[in-house]
Protein backbone atom coordinates (compact mmCIF):
# COMPACT_ATOMS: atom_id res chain seq x y z
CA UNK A 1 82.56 91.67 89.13
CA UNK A 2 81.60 93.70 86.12
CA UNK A 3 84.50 92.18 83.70
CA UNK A 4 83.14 88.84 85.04
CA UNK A 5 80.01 89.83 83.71
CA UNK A 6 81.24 90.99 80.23
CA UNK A 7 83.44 87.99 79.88
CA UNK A 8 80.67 85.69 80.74
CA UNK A 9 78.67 87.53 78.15
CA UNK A 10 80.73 87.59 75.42
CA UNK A 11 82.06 83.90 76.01
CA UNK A 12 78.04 83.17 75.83
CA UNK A 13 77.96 84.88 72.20
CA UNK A 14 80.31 82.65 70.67
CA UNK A 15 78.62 79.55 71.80
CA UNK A 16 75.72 79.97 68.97
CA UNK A 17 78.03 81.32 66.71
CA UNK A 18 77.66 77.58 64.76
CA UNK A 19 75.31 77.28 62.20
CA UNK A 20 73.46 74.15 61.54
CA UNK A 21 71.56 71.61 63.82
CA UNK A 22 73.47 69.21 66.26
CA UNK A 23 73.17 65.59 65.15
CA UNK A 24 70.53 63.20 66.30
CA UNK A 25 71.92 60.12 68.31
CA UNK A 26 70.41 58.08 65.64
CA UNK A 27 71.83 59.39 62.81
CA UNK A 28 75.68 58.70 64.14
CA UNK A 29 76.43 56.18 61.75
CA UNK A 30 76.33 57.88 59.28
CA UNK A 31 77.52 61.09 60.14
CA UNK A 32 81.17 60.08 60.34
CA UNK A 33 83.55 60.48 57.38
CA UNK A 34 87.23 58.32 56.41
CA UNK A 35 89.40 61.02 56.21
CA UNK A 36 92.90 58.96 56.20
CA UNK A 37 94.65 62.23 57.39
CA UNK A 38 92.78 61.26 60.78
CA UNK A 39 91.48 57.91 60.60
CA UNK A 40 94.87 56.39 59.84
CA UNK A 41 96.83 58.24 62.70
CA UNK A 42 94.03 57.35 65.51
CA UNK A 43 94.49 53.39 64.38
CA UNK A 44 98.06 53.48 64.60
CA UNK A 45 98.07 54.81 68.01
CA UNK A 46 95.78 52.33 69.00
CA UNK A 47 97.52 49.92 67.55
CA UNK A 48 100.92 50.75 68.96
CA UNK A 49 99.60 51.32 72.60
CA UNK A 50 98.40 47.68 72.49
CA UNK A 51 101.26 46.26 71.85
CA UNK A 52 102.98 48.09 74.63
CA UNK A 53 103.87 45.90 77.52
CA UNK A 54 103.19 46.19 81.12
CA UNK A 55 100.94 49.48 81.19
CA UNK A 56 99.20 49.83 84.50
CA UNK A 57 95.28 49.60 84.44
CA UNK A 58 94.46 53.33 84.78
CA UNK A 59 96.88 54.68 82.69
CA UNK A 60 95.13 52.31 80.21
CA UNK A 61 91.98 53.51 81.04
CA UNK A 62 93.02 56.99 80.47
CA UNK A 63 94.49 56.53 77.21
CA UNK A 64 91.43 54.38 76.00
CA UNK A 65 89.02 57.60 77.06
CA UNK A 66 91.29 60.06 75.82
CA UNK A 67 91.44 57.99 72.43
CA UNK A 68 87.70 57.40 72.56
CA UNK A 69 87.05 61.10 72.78
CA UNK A 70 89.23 61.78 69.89
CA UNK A 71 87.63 59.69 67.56
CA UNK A 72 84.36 61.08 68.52
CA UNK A 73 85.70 64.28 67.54
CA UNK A 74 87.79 64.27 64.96
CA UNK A 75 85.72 61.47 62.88
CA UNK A 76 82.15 61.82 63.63
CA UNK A 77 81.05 65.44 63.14
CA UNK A 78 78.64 67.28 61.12
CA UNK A 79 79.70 68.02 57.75
């Protein structure tokens, strides 16, 4: 129970270990950057998954989220 404890602890300390404020919902636009290292890579993939033939539903759906997370972020994050 007591490493619990001190895990839990020190796990908590490194959560507001960032510096800066998180991003207002409004200002997503333009907090994103083109970094072609990433930008070009995610479009590809996207690209080349729909153009892949007979893919069941959910294992479309799972790509798309996984994909959609990615791009959240790897492209939009505070500089």
């Amino acid at each position: 129970m007591k490493r619990a404890l001190l895990a839990a602890a020190a796990c908590s300390a490194t959560l507001w270990a960032h510096t800066g404020e998180p991003i207002a919902p409004h200002d997503l636009w333009s907090a994103w950057s083109f970094d072609p290292g990433v930008v070009i890579p995610l479009l590809l993939s996207a690209w080349l998954f729909s153009r892949s033939p007979g893919i069941e539903r959910w294992r479309a759906a799972c790509f798309w989220a996984g994909w959609l997370s990615l791009v959240f972020a790897l492209v939009f994050y505070i500089r």
